[in-house]
PDB file of N, CA and C in Angstrom:
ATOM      1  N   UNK A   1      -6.426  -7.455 -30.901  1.00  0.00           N
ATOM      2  CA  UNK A   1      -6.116  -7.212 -29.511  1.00  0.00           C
ATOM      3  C   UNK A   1      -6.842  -5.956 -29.009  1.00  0.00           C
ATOM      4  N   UNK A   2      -6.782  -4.791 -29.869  1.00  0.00           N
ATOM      5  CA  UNK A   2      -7.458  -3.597 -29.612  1.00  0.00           C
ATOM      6  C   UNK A   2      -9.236  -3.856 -29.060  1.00  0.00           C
ATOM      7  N   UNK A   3      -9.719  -4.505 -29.869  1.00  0.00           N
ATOM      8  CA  UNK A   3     -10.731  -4.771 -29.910  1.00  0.00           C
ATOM      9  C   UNK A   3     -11.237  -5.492 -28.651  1.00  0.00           C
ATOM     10  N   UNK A   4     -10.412  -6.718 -28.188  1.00  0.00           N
ATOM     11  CA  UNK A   4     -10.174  -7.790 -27.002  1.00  0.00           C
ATOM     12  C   UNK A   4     -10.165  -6.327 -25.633  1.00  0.00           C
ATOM     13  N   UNK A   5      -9.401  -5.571 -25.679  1.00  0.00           N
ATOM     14  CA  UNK A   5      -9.091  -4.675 -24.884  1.00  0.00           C
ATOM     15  C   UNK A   5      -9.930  -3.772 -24.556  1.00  0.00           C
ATOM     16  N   UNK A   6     -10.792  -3.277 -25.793  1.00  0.00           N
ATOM     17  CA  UNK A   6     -12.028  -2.161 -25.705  1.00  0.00           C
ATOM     18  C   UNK A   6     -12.945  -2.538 -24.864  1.00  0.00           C
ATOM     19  N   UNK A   7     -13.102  -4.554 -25.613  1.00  0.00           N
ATOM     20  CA  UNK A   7     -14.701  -4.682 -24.622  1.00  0.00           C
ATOM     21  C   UNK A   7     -14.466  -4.932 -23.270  1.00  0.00           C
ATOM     22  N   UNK A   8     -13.091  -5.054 -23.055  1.00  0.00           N
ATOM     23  CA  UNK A   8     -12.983  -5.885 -21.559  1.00  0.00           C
ATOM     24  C   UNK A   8     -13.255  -4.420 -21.036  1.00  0.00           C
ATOM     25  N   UNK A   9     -12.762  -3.268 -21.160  1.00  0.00           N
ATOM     26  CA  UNK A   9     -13.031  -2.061 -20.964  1.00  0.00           C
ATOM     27  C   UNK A   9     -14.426  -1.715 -20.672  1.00  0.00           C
ATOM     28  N   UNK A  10     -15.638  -2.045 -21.822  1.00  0.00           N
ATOM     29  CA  UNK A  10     -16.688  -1.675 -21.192  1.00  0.00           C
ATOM     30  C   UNK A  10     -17.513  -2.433 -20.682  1.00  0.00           C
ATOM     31  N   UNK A  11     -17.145  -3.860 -20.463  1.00  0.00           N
ATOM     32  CA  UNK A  11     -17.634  -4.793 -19.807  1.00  0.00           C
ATOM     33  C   UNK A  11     -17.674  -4.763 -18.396  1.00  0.00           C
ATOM     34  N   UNK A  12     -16.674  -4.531 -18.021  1.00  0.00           N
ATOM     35  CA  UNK A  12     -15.809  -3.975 -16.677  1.00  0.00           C
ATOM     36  C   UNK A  12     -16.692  -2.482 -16.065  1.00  0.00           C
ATOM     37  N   UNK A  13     -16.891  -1.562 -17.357  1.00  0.00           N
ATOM     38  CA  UNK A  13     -17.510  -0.313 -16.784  1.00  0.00           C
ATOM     39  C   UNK A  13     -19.192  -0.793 -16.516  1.00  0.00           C
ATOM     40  N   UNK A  14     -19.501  -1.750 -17.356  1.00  0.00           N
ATOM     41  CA  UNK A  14     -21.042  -1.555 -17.138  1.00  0.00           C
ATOM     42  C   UNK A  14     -21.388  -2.604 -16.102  1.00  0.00           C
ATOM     43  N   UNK A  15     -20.677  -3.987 -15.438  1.00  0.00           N
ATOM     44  CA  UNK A  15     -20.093  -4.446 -14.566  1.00  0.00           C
ATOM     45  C   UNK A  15     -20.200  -3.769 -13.006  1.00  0.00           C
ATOM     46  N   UNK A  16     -19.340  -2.736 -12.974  1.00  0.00           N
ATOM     47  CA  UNK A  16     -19.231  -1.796 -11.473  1.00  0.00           C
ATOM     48  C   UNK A  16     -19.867  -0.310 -11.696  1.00  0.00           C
ATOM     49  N   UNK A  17     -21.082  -0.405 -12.662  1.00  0.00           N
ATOM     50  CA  UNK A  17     -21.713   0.408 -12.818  1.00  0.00           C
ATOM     51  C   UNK A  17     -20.699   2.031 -12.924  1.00  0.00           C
ATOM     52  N   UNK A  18     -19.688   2.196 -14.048  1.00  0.00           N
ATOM     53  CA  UNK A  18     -18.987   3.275 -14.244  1.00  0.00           C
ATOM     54  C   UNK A  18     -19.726   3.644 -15.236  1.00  0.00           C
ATOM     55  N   UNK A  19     -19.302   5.046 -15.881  1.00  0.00           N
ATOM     56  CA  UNK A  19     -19.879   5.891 -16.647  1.00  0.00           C
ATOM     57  C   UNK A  19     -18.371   5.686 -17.515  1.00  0.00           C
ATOM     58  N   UNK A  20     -18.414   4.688 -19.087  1.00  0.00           N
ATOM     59  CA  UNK A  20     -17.089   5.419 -19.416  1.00  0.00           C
ATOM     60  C   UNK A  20     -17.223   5.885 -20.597  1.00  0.00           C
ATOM     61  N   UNK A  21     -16.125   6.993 -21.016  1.00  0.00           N
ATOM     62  CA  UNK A  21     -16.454   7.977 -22.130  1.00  0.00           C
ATOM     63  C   UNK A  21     -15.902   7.258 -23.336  1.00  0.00           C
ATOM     64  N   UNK A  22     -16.192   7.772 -24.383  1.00  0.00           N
ATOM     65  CA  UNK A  22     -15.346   7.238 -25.568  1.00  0.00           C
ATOM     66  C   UNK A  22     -13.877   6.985 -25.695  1.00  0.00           C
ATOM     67  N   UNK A  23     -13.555   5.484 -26.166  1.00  0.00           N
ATOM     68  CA  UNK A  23     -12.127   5.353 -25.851  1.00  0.00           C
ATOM     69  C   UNK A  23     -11.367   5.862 -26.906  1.00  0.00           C
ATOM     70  N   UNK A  24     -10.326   6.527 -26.933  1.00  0.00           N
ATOM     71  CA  UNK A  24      -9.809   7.055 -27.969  1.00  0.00           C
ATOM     72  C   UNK A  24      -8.191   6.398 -27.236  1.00  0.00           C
ATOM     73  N   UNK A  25      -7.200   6.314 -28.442  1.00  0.00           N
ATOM     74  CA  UNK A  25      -6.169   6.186 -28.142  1.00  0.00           C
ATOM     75  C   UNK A  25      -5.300   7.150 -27.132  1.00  0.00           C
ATOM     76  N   UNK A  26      -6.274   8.452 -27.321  1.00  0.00           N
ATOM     77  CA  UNK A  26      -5.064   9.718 -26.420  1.00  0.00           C
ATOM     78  C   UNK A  26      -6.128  10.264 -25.112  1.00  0.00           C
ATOM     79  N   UNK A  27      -7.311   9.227 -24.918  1.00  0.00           N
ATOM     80  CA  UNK A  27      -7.591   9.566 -23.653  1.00  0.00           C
ATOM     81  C   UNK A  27      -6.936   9.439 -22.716  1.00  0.00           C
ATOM     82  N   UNK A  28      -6.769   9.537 -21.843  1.00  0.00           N
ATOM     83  CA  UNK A  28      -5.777   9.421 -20.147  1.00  0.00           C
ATOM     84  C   UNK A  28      -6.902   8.636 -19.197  1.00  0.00           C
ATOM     85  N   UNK A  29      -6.333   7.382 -19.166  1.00  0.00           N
ATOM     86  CA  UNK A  29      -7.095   6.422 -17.998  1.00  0.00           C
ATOM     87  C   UNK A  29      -7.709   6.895 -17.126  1.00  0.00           C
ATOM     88  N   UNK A  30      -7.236   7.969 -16.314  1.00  0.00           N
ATOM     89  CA  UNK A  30      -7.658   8.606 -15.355  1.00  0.00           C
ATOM     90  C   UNK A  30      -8.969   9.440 -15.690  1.00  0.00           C
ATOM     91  N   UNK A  31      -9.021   9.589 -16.611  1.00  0.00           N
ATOM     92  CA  UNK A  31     -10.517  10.069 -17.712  1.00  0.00           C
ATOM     93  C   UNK A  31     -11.251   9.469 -18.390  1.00  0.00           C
ATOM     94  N   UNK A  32     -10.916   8.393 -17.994  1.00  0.00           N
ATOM     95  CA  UNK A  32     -11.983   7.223 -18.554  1.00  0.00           C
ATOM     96  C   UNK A  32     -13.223   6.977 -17.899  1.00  0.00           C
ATOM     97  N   UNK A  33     -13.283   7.365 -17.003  1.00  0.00           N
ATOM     98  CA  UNK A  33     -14.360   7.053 -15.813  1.00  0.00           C
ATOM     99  C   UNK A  33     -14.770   5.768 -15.038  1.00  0.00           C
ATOM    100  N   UNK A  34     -13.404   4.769 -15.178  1.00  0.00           N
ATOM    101  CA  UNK A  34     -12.865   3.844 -14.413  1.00  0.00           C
ATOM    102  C   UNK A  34     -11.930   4.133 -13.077  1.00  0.00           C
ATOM    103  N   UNK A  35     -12.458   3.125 -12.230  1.00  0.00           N
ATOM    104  CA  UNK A  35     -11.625   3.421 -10.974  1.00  0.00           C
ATOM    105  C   UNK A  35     -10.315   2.108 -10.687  1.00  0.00           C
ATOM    106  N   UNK A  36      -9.708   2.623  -9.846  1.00  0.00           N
ATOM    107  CA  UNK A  36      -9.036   1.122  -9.581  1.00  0.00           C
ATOM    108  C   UNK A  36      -9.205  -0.216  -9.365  1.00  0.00           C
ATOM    109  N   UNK A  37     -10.022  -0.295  -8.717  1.00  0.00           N
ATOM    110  CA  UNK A  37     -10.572  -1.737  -9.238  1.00  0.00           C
ATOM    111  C   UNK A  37     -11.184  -2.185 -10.497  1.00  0.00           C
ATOM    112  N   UNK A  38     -11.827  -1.381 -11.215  1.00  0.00           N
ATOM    113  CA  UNK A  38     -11.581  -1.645 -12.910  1.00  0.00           C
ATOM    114  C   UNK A  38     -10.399  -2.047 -13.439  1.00  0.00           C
ATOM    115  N   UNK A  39      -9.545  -1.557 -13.333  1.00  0.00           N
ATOM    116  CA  UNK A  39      -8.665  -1.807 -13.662  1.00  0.00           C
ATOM    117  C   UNK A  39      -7.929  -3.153 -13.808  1.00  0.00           C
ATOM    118  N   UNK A  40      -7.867  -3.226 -12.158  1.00  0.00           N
ATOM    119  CA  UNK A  40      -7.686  -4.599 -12.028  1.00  0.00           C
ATOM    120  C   UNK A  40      -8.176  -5.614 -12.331  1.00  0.00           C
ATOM    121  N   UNK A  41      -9.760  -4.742 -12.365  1.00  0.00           N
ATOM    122  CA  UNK A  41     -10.398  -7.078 -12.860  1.00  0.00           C
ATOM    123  C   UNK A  41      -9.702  -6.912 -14.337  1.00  0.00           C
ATOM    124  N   UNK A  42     -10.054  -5.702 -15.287  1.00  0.00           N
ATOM    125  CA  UNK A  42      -9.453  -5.460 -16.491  1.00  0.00           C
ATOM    126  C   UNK A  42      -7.655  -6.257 -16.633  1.00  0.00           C
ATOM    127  N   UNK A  43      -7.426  -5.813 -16.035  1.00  0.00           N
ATOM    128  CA  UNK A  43      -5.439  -6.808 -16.060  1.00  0.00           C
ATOM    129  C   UNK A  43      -5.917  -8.163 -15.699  1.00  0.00           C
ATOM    130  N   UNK A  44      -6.602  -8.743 -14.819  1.00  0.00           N
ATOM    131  CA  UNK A  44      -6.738  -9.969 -14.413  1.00  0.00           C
ATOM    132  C   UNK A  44      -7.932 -10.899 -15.428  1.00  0.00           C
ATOM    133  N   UNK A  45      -8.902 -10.011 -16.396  1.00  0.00           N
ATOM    134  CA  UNK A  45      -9.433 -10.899 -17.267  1.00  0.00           C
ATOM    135  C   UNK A  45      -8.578 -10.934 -17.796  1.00  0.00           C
ATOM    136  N   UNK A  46      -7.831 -10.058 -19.077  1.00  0.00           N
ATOM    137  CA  UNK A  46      -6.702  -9.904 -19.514  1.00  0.00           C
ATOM    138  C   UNK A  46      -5.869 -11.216 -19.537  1.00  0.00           C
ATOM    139  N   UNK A  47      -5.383 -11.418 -18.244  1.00  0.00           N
ATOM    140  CA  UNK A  47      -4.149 -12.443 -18.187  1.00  0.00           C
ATOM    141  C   UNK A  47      -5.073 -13.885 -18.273  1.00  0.00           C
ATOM    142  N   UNK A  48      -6.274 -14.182 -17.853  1.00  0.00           N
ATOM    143  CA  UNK A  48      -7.153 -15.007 -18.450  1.00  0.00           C
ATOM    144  C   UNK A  48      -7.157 -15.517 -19.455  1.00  0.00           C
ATOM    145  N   UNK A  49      -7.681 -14.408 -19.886  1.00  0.00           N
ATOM    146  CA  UNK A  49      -8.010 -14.618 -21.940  1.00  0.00           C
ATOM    147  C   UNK A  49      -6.427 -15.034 -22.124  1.00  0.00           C
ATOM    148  N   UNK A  50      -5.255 -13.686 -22.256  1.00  0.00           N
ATOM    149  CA  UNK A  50      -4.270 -14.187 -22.990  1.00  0.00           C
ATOM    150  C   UNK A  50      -3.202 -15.383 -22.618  1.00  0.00           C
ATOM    151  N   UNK A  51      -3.129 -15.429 -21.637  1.00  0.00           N
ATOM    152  CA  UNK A  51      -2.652 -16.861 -20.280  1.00  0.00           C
ATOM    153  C   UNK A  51      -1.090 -16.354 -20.178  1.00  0.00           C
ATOM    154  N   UNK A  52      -0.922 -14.250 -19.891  1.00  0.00           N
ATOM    155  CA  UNK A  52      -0.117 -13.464 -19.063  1.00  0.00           C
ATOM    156  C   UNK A  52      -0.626 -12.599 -18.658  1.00  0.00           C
ATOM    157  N   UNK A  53       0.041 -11.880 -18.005  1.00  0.00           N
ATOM    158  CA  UNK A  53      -0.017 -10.855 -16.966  1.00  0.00           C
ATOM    159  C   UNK A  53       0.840  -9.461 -17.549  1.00  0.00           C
ATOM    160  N   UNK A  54       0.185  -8.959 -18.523  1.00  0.00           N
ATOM    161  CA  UNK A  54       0.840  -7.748 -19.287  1.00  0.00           C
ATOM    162  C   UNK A  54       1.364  -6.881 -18.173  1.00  0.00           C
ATOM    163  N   UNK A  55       1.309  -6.979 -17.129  1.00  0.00           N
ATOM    164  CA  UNK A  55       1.714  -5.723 -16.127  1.00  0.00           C
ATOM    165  C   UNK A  55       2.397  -6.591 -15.106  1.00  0.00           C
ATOM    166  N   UNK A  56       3.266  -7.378 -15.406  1.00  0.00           N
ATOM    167  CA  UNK A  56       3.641  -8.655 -14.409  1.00  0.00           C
ATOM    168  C   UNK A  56       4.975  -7.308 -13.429  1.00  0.00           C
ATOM    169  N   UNK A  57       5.323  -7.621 -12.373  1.00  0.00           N
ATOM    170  CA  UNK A  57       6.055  -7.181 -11.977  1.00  0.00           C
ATOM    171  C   UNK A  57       7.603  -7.595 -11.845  1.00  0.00           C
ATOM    172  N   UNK A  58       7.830  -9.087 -12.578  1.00  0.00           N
ATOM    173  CA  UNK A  58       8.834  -9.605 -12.533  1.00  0.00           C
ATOM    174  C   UNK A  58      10.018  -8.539 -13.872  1.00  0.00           C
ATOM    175  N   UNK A  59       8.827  -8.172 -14.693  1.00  0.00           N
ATOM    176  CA  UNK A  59       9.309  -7.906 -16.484  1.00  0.00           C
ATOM    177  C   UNK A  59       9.389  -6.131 -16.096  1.00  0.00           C
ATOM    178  N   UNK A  60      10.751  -5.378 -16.556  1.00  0.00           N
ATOM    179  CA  UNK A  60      10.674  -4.495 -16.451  1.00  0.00           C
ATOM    180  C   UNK A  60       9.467  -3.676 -17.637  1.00  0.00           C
ATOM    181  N   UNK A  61       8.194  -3.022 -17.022  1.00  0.00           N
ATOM    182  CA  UNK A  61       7.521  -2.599 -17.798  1.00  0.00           C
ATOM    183  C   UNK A  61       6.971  -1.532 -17.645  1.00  0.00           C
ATOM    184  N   UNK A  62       6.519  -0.139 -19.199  1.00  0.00           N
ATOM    185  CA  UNK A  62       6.116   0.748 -18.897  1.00  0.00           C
ATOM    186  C   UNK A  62       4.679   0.927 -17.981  1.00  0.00           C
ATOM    187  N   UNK A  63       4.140   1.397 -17.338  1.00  0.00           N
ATOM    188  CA  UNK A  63       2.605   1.792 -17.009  1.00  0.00           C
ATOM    189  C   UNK A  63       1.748   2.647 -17.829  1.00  0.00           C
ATOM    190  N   UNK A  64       0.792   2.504 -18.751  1.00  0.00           N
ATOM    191  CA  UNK A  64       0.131   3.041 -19.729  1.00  0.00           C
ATOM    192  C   UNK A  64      -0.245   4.296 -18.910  1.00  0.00           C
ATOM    193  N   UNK A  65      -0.470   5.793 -19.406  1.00  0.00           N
ATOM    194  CA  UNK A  65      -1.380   6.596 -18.735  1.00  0.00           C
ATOM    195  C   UNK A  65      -2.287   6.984 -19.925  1.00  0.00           C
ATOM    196  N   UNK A  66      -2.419   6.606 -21.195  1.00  0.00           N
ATOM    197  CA  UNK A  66      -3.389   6.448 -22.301  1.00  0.00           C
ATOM    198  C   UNK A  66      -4.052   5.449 -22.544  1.00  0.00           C
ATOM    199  N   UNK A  67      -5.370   4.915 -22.912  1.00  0.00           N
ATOM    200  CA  UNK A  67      -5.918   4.064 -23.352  1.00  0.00           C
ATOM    201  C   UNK A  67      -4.974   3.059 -24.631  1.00  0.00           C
ATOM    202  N   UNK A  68      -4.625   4.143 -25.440  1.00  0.00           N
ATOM    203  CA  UNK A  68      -3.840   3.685 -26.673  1.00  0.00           C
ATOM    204  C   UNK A  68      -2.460   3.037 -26.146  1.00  0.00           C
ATOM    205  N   UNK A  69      -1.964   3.293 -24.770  1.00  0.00           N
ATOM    206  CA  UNK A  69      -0.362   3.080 -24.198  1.00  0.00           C
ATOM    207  C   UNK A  69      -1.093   1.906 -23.652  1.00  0.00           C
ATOM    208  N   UNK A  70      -2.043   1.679 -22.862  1.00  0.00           N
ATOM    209  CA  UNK A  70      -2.559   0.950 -22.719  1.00  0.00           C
ATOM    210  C   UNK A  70      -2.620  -1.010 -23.720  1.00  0.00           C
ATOM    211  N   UNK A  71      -3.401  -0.038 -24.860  1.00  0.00           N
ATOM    212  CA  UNK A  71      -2.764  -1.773 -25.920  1.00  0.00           C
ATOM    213  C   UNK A  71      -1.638  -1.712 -26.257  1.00  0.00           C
ATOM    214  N   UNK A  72      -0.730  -0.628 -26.256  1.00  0.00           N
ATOM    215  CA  UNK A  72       0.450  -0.927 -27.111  1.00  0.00           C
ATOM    216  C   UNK A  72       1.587  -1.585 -25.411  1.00  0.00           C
ATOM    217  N   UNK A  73       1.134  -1.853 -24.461  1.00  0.00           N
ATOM    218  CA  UNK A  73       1.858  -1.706 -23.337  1.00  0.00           C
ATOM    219  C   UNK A  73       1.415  -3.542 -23.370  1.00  0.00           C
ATOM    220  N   UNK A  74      -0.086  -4.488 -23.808  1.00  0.00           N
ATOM    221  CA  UNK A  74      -0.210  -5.658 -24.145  1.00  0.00           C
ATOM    222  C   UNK A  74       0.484  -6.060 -25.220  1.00  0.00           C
ATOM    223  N   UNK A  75       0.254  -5.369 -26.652  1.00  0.00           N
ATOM    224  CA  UNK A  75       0.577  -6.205 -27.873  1.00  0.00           C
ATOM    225  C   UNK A  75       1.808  -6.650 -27.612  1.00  0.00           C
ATOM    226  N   UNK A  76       2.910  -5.612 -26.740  1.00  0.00           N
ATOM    227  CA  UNK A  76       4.207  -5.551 -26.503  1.00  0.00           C
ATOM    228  C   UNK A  76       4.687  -6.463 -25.473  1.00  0.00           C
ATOM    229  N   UNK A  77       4.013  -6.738 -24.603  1.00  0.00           N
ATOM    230  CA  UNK A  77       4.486  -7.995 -23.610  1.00  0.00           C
ATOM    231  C   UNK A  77       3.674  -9.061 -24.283  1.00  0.00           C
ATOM    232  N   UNK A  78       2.948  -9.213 -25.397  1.00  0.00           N
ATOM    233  CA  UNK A  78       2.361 -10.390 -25.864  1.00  0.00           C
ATOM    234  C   UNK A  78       3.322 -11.099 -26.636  1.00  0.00           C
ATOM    235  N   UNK A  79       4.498  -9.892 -27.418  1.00  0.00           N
ATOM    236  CA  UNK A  79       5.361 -10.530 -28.566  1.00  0.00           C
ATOM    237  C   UNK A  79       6.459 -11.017 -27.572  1.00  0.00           C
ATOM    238  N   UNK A  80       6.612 -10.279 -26.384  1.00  0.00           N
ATOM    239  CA  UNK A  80       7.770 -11.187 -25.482  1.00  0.00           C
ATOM    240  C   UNK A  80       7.193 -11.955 -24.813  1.00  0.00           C
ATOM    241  N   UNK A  81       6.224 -12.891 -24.908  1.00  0.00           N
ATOM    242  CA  UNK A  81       5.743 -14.007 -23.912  1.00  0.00           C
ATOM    243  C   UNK A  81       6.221 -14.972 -24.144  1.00  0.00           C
ATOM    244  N   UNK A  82       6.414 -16.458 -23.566  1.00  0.00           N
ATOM    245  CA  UNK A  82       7.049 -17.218 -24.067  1.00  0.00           C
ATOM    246  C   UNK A  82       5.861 -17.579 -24.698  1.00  0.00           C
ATOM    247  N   UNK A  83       6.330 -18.764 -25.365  1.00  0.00           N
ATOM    248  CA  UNK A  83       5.337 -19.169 -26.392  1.00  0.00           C
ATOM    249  C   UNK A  83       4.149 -20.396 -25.778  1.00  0.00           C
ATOM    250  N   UNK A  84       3.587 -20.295 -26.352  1.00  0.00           N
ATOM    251  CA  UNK A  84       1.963 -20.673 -25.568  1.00  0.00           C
ATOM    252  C   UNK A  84       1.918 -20.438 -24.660  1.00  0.00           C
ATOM    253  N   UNK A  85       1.645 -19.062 -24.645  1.00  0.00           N
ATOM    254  CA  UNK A  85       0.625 -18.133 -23.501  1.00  0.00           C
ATOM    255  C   UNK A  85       0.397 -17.228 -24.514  1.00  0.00           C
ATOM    256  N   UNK A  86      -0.771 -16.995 -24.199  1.00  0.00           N
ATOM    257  CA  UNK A  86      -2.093 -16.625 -24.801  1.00  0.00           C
ATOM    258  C   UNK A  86      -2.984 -17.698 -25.763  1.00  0.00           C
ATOM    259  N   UNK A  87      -2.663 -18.933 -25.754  1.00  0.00           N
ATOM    260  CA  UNK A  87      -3.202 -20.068 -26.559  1.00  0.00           C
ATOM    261  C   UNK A  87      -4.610 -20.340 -25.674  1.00  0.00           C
ATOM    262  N   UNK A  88      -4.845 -19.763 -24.966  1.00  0.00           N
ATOM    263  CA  UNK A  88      -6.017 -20.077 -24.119  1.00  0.00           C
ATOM    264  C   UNK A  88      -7.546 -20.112 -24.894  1.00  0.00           C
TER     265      UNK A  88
END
């Protein structure tokens, strides 16, 4: 998943032409050198690939402000999904 998450990360940056720095688990999003709309296509390939919406607004859920809070904020709505979603 980490991995799934990194490239959508710099796919996305080299995409809308961002500059982004090395991802480390304890960077802060906001220092990534992604803007908000990164983000978003990032949540919306995301729910693509896995077939949810890790940031759904129905599911009470945290908001990552780390890269690393970031996957652990997917792996974690991946184990509560119902089942087949993410079979995509």
């Amino acid at each position: 998943m980490r991995s799934t998450i990194k490239s959508l990360f710099e796919q996305v940056a080299n995409e809308q032409h961002r500059e982004l720095v090395p991802l480390t688990d304890d960077l802060k999003l906001v220092q990534s050198g992604l803007d908000s709309l990164s983000f978003a296509i990032i949540v919306a390939r995301l729910e693509d690939r896995l077939g949810f919406d890790p940031f759904n607004a129905a599911v009470a859920v945290e908001f990552p402000v780390t890269f690393g809070d970031f996957g652990r904020v997917v792996r974690k709505f991946s184990q509560l999904a119902p089942r087949g979603c993410g079979a995509r």
